[in-house]
PDB file of N, CA and C in Angstrom:
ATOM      1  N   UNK A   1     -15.575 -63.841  21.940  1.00  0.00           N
ATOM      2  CA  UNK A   1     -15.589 -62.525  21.336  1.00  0.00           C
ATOM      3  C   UNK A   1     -16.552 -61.596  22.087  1.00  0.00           C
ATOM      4  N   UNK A   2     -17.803 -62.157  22.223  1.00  0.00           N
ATOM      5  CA  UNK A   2     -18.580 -60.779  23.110  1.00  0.00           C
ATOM      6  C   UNK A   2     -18.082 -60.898  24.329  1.00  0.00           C
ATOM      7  N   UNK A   3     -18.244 -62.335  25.201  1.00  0.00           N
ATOM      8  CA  UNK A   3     -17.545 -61.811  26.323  1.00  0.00           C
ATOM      9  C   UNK A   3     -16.304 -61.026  26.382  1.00  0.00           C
ATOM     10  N   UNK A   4     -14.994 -61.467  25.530  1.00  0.00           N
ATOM     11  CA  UNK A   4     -14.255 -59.997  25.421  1.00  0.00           C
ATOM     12  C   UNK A   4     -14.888 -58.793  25.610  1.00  0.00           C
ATOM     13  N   UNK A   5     -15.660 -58.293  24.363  1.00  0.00           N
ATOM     14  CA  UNK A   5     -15.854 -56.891  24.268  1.00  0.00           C
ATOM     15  C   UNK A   5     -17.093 -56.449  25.606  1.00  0.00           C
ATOM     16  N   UNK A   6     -17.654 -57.659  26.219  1.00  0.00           N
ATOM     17  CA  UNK A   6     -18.363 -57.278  27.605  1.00  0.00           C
ATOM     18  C   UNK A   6     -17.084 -56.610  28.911  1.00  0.00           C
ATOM     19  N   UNK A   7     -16.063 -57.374  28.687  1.00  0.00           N
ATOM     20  CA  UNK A   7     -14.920 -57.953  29.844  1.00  0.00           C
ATOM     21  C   UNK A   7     -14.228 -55.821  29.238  1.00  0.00           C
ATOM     22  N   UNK A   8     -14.454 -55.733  28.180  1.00  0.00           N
ATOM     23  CA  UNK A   8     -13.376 -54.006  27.543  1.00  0.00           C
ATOM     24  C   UNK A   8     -14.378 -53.085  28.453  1.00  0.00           C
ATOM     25  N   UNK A   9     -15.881 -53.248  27.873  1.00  0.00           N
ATOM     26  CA  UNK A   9     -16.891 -52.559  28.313  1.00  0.00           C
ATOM     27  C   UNK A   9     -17.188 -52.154  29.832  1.00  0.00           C
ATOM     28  N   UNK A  10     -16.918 -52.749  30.570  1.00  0.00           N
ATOM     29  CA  UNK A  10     -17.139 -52.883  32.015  1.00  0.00           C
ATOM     30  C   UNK A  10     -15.525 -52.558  32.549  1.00  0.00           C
ATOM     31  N   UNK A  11     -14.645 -52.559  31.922  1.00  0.00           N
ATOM     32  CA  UNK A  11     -13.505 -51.611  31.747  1.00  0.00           C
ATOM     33  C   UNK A  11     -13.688 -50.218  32.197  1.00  0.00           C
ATOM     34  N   UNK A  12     -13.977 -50.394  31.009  1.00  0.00           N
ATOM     35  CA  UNK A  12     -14.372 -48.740  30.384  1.00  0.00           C
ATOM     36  C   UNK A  12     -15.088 -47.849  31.131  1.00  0.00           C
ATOM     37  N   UNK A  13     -15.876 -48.563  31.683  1.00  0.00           N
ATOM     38  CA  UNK A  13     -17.684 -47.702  32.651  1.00  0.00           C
ATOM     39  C   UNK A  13     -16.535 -47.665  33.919  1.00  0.00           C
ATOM     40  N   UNK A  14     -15.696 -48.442  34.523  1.00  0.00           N
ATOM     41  CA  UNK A  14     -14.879 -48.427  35.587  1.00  0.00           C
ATOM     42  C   UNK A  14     -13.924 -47.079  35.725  1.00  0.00           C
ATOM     43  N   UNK A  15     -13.194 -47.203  34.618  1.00  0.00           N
ATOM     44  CA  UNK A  15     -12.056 -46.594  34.335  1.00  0.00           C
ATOM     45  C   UNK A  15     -12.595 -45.114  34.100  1.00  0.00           C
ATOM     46  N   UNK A  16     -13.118 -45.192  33.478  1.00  0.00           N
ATOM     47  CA  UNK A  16     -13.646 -43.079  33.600  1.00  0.00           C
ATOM     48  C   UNK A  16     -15.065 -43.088  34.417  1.00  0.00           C
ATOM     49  N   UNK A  17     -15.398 -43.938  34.795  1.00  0.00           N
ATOM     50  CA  UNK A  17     -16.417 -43.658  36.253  1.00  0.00           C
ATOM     51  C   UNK A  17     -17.913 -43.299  35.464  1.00  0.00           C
ATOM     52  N   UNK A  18     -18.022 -44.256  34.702  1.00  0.00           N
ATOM     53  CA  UNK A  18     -19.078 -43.365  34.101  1.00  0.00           C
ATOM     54  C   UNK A  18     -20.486 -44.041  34.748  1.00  0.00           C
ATOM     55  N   UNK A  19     -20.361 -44.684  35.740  1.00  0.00           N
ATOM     56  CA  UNK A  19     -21.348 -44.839  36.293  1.00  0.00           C
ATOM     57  C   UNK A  19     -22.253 -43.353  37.341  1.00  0.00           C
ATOM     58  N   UNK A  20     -20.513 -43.858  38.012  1.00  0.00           N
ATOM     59  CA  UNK A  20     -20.878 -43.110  38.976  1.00  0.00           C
ATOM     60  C   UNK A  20     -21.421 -41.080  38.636  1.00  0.00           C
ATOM     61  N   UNK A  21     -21.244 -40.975  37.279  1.00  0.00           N
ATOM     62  CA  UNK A  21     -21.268 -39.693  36.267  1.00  0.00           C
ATOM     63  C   UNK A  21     -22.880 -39.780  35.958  1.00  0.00           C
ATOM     64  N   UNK A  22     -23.329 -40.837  35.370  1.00  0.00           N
ATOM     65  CA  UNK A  22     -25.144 -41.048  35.462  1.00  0.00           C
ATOM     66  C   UNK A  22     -25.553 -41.196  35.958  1.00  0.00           C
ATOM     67  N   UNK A  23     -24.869 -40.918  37.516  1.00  0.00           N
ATOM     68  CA  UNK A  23     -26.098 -41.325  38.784  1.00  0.00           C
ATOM     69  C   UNK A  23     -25.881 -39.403  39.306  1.00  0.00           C
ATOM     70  N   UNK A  24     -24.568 -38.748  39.233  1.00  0.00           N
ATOM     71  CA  UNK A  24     -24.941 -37.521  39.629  1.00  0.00           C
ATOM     72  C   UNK A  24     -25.424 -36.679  38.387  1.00  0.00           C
ATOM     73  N   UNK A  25     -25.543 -36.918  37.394  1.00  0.00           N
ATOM     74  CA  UNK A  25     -26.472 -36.529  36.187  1.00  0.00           C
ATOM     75  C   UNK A  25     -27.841 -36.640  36.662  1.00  0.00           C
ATOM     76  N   UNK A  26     -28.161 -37.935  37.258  1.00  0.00           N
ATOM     77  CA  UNK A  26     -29.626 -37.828  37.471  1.00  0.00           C
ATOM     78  C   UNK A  26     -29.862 -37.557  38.864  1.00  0.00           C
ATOM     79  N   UNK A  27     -29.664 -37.140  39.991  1.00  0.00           N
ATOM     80  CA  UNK A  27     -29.453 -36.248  40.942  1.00  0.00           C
ATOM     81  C   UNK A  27     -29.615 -34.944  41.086  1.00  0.00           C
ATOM     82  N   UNK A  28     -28.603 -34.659  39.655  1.00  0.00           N
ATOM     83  CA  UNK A  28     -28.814 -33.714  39.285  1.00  0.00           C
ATOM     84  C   UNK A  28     -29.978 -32.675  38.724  1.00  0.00           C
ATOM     85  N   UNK A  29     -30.051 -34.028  38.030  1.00  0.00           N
ATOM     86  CA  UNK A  29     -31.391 -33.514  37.227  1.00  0.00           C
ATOM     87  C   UNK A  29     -32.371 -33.129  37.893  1.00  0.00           C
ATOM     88  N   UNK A  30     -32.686 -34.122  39.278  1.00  0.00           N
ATOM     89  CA  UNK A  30     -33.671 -34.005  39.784  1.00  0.00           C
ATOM     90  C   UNK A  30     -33.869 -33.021  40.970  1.00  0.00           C
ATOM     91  N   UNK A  31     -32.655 -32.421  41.482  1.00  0.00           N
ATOM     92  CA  UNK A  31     -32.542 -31.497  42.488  1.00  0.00           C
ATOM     93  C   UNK A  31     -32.644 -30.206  41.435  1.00  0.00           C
ATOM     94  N   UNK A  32     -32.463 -30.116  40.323  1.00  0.00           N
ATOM     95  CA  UNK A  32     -33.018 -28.891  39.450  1.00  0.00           C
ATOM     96  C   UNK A  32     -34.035 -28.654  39.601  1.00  0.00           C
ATOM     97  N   UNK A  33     -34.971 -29.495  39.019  1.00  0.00           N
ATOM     98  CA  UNK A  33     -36.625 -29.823  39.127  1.00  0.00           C
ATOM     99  C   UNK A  33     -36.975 -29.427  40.588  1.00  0.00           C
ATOM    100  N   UNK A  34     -36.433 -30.037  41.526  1.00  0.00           N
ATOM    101  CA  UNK A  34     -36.784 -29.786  42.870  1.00  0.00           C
ATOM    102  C   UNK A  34     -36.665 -27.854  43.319  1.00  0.00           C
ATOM    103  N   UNK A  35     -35.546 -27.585  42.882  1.00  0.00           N
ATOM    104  CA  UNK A  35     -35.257 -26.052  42.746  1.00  0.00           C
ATOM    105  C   UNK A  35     -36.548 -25.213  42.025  1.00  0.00           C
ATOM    106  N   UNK A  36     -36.574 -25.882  41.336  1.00  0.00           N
ATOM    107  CA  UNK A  36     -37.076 -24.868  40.019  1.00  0.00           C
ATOM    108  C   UNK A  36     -38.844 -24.679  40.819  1.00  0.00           C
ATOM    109  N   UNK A  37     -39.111 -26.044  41.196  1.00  0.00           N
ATOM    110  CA  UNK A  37     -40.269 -25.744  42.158  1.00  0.00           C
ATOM    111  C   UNK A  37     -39.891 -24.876  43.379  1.00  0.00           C
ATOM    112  N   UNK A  38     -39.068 -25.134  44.174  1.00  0.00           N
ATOM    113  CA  UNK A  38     -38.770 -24.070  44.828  1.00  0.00           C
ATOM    114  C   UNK A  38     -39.244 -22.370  44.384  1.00  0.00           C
ATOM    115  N   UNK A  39     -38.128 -22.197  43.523  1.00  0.00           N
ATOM    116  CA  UNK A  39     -38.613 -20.803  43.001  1.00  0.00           C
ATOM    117  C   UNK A  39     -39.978 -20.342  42.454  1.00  0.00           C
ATOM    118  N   UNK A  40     -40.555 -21.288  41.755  1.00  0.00           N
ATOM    119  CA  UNK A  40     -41.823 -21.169  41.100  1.00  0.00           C
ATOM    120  C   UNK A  40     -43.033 -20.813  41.823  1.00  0.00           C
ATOM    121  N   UNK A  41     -43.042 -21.812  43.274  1.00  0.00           N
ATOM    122  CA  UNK A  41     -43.963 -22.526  43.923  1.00  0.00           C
ATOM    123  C   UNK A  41     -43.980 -21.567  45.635  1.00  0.00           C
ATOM    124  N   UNK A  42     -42.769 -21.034  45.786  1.00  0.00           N
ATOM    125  CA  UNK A  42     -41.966 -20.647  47.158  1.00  0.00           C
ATOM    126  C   UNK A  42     -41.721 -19.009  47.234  1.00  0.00           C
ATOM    127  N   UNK A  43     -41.071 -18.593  46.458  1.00  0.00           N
ATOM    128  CA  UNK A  43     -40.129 -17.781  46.183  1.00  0.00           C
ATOM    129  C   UNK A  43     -40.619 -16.502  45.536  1.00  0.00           C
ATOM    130  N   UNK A  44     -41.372 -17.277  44.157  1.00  0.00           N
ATOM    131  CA  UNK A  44     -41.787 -15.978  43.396  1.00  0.00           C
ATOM    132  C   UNK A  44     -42.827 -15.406  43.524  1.00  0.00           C
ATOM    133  N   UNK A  45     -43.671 -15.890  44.178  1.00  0.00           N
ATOM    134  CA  UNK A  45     -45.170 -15.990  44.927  1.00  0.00           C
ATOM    135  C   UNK A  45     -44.842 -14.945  45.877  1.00  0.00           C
ATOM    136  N   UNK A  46     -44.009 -14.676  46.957  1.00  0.00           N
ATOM    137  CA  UNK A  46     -43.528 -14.128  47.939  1.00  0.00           C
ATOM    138  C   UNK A  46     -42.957 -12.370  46.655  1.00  0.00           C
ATOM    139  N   UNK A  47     -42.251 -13.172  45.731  1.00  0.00           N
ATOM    140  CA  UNK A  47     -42.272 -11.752  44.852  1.00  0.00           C
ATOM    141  C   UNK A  47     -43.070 -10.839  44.240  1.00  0.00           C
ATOM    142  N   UNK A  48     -43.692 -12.103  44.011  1.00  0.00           N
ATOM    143  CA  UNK A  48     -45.182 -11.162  43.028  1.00  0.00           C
ATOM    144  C   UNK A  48     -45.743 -10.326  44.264  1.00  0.00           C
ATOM    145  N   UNK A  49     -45.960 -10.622  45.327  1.00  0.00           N
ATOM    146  CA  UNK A  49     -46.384  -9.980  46.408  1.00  0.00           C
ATOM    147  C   UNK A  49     -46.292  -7.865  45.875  1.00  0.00           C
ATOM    148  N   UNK A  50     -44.777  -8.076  46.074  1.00  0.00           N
ATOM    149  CA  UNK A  50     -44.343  -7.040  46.145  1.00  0.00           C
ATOM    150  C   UNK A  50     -44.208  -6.516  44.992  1.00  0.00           C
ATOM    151  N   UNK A  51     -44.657  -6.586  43.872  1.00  0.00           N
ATOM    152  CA  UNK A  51     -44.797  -6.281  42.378  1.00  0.00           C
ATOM    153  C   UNK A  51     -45.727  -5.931  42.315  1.00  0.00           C
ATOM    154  N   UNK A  52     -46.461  -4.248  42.041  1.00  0.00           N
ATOM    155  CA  UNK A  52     -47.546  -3.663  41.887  1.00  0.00           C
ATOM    156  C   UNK A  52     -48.524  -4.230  40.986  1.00  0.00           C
ATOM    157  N   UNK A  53     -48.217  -4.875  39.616  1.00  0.00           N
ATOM    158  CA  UNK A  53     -48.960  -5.090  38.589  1.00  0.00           C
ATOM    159  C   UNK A  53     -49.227  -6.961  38.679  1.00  0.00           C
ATOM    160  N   UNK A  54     -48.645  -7.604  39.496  1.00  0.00           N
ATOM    161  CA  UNK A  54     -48.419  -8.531  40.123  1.00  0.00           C
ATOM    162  C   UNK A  54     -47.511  -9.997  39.053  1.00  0.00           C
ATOM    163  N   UNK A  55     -48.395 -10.502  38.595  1.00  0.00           N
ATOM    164  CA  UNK A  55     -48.151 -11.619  37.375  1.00  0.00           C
ATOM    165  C   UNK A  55     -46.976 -11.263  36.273  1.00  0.00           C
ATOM    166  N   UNK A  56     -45.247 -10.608  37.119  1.00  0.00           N
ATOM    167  CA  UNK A  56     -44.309 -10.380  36.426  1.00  0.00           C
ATOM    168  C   UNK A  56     -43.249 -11.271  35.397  1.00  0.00           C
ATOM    169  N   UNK A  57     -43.688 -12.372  35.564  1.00  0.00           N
ATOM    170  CA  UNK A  57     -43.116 -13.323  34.883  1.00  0.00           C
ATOM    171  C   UNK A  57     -43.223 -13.334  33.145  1.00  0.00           C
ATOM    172  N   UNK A  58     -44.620 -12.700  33.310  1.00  0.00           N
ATOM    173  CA  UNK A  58     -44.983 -12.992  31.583  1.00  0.00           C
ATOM    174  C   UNK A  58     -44.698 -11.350  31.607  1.00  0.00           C
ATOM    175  N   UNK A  59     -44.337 -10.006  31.558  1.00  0.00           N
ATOM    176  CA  UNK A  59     -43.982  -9.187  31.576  1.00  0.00           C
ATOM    177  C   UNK A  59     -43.244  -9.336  29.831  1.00  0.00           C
ATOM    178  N   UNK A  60     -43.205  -8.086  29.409  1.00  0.00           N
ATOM    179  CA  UNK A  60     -43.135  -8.099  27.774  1.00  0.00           C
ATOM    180  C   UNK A  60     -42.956  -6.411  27.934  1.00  0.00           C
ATOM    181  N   UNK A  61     -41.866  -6.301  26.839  1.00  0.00           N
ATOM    182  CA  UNK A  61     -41.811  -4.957  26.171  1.00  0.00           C
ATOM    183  C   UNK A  61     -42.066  -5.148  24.926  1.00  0.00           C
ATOM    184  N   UNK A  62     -42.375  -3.905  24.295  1.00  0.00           N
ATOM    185  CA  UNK A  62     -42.084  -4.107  22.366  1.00  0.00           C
ATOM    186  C   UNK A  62     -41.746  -3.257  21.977  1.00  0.00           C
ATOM    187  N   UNK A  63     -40.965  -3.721  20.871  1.00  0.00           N
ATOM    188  CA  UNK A  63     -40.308  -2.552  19.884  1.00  0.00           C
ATOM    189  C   UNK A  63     -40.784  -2.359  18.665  1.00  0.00           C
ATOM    190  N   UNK A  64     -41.774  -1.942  18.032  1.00  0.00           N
ATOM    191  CA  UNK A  64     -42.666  -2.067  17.077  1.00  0.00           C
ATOM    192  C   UNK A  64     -42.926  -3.905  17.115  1.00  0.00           C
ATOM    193  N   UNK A  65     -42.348  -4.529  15.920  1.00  0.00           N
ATOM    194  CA  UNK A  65     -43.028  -5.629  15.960  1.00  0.00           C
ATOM    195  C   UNK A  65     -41.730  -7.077  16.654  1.00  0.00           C
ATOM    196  N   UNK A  66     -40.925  -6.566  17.742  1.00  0.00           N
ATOM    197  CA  UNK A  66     -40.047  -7.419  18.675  1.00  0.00           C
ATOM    198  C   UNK A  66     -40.873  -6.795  19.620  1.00  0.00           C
ATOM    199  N   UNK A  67     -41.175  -7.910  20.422  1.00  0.00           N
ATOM    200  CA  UNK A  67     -41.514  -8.651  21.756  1.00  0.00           C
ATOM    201  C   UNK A  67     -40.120  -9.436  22.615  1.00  0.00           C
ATOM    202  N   UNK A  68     -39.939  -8.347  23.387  1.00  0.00           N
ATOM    203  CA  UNK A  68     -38.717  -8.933  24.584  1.00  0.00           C
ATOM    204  C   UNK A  68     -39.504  -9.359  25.945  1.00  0.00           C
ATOM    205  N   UNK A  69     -39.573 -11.035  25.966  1.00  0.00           N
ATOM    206  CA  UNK A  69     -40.197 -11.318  27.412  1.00  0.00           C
ATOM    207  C   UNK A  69     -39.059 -11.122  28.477  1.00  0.00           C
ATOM    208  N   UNK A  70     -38.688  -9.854  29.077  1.00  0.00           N
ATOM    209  CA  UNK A  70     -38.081  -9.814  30.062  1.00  0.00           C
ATOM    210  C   UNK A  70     -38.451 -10.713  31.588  1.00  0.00           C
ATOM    211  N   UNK A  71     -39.641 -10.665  31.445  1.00  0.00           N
ATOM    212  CA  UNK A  71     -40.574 -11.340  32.923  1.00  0.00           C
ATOM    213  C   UNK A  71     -39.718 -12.561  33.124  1.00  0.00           C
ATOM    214  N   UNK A  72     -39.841 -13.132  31.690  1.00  0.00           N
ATOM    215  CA  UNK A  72     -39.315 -14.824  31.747  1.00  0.00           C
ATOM    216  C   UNK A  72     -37.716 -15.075  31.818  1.00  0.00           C
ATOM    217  N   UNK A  73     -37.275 -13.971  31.373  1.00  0.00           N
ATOM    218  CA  UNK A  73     -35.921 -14.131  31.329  1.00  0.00           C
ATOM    219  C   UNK A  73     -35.437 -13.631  32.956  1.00  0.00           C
ATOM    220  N   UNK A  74     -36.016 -12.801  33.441  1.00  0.00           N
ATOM    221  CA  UNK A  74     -36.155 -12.299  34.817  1.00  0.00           C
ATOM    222  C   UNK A  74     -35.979 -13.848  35.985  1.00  0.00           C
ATOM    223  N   UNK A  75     -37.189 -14.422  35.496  1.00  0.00           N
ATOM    224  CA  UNK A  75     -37.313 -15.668  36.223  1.00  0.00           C
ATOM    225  C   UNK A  75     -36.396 -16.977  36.265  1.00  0.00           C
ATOM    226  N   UNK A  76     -36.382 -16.874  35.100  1.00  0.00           N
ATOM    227  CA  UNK A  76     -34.655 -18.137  34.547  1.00  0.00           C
ATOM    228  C   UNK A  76     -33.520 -17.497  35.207  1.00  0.00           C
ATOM    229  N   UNK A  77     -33.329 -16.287  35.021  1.00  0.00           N
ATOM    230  CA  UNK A  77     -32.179 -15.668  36.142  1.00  0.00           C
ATOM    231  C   UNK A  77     -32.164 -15.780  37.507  1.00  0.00           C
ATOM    232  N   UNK A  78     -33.187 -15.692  37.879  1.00  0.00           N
ATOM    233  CA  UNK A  78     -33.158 -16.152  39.838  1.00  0.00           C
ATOM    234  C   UNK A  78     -33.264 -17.888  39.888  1.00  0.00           C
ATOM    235  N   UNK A  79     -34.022 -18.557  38.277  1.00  0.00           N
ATOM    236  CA  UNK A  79     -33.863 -20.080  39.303  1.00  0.00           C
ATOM    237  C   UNK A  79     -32.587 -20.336  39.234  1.00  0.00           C
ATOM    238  N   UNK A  80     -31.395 -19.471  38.086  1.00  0.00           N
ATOM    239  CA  UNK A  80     -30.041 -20.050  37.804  1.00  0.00           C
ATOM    240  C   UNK A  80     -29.178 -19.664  38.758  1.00  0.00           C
ATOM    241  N   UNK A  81     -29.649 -18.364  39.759  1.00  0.00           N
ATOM    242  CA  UNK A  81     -29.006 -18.136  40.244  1.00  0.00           C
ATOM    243  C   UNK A  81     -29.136 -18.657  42.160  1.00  0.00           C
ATOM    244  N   UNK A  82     -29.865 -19.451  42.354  1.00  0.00           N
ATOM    245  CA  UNK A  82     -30.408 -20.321  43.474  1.00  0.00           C
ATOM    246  C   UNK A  82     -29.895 -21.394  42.876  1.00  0.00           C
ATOM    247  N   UNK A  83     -29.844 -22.303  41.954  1.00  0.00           N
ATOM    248  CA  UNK A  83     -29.277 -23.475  41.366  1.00  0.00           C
ATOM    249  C   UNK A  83     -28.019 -23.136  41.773  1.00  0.00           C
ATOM    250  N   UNK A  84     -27.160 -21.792  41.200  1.00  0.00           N
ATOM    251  CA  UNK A  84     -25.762 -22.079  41.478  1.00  0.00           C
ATOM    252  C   UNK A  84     -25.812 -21.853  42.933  1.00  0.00           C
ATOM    253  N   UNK A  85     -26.130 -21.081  43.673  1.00  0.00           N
ATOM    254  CA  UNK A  85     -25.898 -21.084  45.313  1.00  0.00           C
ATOM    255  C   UNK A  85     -26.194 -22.297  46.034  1.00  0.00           C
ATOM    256  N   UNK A  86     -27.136 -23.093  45.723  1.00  0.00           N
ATOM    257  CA  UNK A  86     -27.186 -24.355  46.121  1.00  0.00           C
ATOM    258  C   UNK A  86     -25.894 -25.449  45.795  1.00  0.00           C
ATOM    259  N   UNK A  87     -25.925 -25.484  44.697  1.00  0.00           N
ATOM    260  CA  UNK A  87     -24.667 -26.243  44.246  1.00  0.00           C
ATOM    261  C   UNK A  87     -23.071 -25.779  45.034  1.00  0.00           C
ATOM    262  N   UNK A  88     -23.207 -24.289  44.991  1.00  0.00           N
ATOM    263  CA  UNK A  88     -21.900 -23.816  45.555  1.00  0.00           C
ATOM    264  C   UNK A  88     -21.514 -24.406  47.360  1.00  0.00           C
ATOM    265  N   UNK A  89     -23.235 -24.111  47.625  1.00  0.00           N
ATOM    266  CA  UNK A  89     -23.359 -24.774  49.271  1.00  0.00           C
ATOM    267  C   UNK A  89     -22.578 -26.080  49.425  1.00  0.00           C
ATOM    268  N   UNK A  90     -23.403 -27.041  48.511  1.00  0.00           N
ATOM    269  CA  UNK A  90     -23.075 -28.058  48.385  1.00  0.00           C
ATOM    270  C   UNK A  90     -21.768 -28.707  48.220  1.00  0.00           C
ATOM    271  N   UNK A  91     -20.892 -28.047  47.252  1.00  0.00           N
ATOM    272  CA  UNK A  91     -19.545 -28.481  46.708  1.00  0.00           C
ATOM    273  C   UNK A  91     -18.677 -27.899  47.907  1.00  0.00           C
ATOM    274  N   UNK A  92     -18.955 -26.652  48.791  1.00  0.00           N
ATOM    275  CA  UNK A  92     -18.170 -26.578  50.183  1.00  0.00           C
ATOM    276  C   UNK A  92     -18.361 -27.210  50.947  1.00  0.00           C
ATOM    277  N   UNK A  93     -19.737 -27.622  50.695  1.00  0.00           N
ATOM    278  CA  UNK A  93     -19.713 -28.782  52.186  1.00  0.00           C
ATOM    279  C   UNK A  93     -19.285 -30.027  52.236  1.00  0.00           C
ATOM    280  N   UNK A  94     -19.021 -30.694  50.876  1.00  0.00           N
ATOM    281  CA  UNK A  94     -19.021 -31.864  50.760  1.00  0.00           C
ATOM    282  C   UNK A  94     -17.455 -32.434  50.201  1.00  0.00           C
ATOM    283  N   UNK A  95     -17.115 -30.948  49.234  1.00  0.00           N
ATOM    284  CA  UNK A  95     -15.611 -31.067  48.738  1.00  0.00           C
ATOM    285  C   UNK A  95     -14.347 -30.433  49.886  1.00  0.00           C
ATOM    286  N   UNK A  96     -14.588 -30.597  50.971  1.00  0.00           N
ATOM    287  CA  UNK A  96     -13.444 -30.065  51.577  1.00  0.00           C
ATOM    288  C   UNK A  96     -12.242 -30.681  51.555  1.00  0.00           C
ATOM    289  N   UNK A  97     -11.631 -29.421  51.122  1.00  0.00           N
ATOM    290  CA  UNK A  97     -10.242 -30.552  50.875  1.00  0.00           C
ATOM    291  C   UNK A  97      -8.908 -29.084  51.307  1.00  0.00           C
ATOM    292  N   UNK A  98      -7.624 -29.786  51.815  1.00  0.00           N
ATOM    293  CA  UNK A  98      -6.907 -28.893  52.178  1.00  0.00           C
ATOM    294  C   UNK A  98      -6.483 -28.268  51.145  1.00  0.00           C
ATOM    295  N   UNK A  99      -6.298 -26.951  51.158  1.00  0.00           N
ATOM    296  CA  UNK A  99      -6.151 -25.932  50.157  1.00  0.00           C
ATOM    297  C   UNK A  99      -4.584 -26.425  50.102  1.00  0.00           C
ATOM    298  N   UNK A 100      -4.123 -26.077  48.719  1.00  0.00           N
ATOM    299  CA  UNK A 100      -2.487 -26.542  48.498  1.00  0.00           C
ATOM    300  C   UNK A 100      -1.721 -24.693  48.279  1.00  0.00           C
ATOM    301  N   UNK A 101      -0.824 -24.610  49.301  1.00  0.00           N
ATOM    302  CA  UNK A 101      -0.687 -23.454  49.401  1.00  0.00           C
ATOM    303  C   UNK A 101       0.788 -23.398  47.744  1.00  0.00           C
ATOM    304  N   UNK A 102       1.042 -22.910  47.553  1.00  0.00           N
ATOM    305  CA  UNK A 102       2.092 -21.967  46.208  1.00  0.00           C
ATOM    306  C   UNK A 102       3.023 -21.517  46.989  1.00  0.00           C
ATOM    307  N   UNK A 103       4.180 -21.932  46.242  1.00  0.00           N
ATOM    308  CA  UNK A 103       5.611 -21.970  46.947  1.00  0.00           C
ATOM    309  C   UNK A 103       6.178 -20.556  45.828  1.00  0.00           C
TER     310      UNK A 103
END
């Protein structure tokens, strides 16, 4: 009986690949992290440069008693948008495949 349900199990991880799915999950994960230092560490440093008041990240408006951290939302927008250009790099370089032309 367990070896059965071992013998379904190892099926299963085969058959929809779910191995190979938690290893680019954690790849994943970790070339985020790697990004995210990028921008943090690389990138925004080089920005603040050019930002008169400098430390734009924590940047805040208010509306009587709402507080909009634009700074931060500012910053999540450039690491998301280097995450996707990286990824996009990536999936052309690696997914080439002949385009199927439409009849």
């Amino acid at each position: 009986m367990v070896n059965q349900f071992a013998k379904e199990f190892k099926e299963f991880l085969k058959e929809y690949k779910i191995v190979g799915l938690a290893i680019a999950f954690i790849i994943g994960l970790a070339s985020s992290n790697l990004i995210k230092s990028l921008v943090d560490n690389v990138i925004m440093p080089i920005v603040t440069f050019f930002i008169p008041r400098g430390n734009w990240q924590t940047a805040t408006v208010k509306f009587g008693p709402v507080v909009l951290g634009w700074g931060a939302f500012l910053g999540a927008l450039v690491n998301f948008i280097i995450i996707a250009l990286v990824v996009f790099f990536i999936a052309k370089y690696f997914l080439k495949e002949e385009k199927v032309e439409k009849k």
